[in-house]
N, C-alpha and C. Protein backbone atom coordinates (compact mmCIF):
# COMPACT_ATOMS: atom_id res chain seq x y z
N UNK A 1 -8.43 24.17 16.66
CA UNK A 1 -8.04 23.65 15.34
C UNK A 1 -7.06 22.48 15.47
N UNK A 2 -6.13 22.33 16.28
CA UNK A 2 -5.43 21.33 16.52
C UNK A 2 -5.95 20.14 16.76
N UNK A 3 -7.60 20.49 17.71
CA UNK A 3 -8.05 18.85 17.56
C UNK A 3 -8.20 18.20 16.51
N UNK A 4 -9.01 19.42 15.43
CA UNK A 4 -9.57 18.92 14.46
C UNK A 4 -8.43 18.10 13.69
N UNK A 5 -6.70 18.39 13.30
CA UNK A 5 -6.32 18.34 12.75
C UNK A 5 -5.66 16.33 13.27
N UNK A 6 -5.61 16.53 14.65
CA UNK A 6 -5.15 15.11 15.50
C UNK A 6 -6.68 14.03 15.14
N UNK A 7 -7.63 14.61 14.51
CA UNK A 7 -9.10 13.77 14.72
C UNK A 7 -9.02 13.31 13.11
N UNK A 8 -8.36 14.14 11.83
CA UNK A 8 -8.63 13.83 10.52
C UNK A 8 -7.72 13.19 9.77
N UNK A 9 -6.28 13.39 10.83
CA UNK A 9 -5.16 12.81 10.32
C UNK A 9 -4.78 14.32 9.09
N UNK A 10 -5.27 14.97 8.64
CA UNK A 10 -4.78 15.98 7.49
C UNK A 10 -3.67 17.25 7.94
N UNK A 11 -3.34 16.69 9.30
CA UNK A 11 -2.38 17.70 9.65
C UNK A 11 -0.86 17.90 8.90
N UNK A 12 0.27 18.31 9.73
CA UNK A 12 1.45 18.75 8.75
C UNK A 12 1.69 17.59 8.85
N UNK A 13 1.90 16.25 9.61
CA UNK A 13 2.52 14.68 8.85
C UNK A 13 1.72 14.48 7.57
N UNK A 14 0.71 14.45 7.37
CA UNK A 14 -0.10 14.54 6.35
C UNK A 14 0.59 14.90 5.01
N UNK A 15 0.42 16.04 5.41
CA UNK A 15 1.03 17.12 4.35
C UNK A 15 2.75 16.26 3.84
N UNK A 16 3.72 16.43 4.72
CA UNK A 16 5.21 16.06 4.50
C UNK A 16 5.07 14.81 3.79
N UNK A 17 4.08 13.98 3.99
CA UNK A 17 4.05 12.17 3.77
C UNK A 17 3.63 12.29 2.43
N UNK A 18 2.96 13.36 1.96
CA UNK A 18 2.25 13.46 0.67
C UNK A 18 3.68 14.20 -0.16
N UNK A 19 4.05 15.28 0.41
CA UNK A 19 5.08 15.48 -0.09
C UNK A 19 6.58 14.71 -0.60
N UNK A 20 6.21 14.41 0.31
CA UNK A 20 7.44 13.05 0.26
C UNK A 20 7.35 11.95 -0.65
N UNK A 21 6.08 11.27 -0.94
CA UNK A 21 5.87 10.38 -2.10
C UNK A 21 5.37 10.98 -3.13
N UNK A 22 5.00 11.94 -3.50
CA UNK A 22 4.29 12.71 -5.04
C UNK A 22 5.59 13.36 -5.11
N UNK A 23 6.48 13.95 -4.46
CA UNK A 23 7.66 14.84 -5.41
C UNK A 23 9.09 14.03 -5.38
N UNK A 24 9.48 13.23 -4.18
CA UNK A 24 10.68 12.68 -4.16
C UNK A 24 10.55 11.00 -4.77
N UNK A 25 9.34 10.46 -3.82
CA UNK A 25 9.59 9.10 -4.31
C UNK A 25 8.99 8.44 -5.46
N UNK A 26 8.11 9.24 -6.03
CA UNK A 26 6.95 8.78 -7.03
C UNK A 26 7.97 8.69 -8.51
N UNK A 27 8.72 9.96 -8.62
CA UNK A 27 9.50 10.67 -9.60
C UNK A 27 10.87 9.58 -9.86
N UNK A 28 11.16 9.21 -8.81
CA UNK A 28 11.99 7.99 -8.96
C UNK A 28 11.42 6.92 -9.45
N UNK A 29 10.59 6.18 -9.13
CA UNK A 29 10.12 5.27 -9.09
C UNK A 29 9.79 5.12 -10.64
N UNK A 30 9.26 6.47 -11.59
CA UNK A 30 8.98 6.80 -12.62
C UNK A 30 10.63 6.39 -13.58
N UNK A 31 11.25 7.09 -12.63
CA UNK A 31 12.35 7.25 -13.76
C UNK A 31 13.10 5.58 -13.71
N UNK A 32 13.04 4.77 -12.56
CA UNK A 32 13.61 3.59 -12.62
C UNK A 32 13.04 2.48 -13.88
N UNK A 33 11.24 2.68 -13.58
CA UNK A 33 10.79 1.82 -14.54
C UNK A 33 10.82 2.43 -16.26
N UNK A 34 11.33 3.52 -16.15
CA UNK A 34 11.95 3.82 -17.95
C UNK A 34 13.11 3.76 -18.05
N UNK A 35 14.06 3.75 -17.07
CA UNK A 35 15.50 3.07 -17.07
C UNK A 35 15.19 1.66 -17.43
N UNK A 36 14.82 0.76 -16.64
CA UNK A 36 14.92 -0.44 -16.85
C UNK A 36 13.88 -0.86 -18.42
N UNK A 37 12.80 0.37 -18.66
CA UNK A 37 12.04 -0.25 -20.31
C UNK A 37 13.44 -0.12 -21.06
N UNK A 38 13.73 1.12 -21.25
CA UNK A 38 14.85 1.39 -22.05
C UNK A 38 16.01 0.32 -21.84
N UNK A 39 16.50 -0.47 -20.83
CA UNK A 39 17.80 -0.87 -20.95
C UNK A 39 16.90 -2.63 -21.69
N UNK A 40 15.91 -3.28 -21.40
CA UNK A 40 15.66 -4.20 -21.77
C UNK A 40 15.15 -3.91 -23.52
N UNK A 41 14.71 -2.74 -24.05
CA UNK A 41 14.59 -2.36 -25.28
C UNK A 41 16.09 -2.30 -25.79
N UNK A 42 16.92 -1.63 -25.23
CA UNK A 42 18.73 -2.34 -26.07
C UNK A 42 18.64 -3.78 -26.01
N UNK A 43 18.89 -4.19 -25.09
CA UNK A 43 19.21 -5.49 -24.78
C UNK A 43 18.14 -6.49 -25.70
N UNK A 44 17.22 -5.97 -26.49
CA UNK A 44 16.62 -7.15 -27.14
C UNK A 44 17.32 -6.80 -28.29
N UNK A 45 17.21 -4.99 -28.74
CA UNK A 45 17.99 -4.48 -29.80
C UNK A 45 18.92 -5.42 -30.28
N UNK A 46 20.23 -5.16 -29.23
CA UNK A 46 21.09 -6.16 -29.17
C UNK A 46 21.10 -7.60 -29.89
N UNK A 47 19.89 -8.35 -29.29
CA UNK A 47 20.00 -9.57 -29.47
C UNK A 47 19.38 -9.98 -31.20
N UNK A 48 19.11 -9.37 -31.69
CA UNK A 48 18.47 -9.30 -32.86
C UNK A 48 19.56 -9.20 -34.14
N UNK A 49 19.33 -10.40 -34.84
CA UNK A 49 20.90 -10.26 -35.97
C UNK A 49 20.27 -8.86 -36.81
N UNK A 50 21.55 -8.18 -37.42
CA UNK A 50 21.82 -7.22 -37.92
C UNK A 50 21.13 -7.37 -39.77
């Protein structure tokens, strides 16, 4: 089974690398680009007479 796993690439790096961008880095990446909608949605807010 070990060959199979060094021949498909789907072994545990596999696994951690997937883990690693779908739960830690994806989730950021999510939350930066609605930080930055939201801060440019004030900032026009802002600019808009009252």
């Amino acid at each position: 089974m070990a060959e199979l796993d060094q021949v498909d690439g789907d072994g545990p790096e596999f696994a951690w690398r997937f883990y690693l961008e779908e739960m830690i880095l994806a989730p950021r990446r999510r939350g930066a680009a609605a930080l930055a909608a939201s801060a440019s949605d004030w900032h026009s807010a802002r600019a808009r007479p009252c």
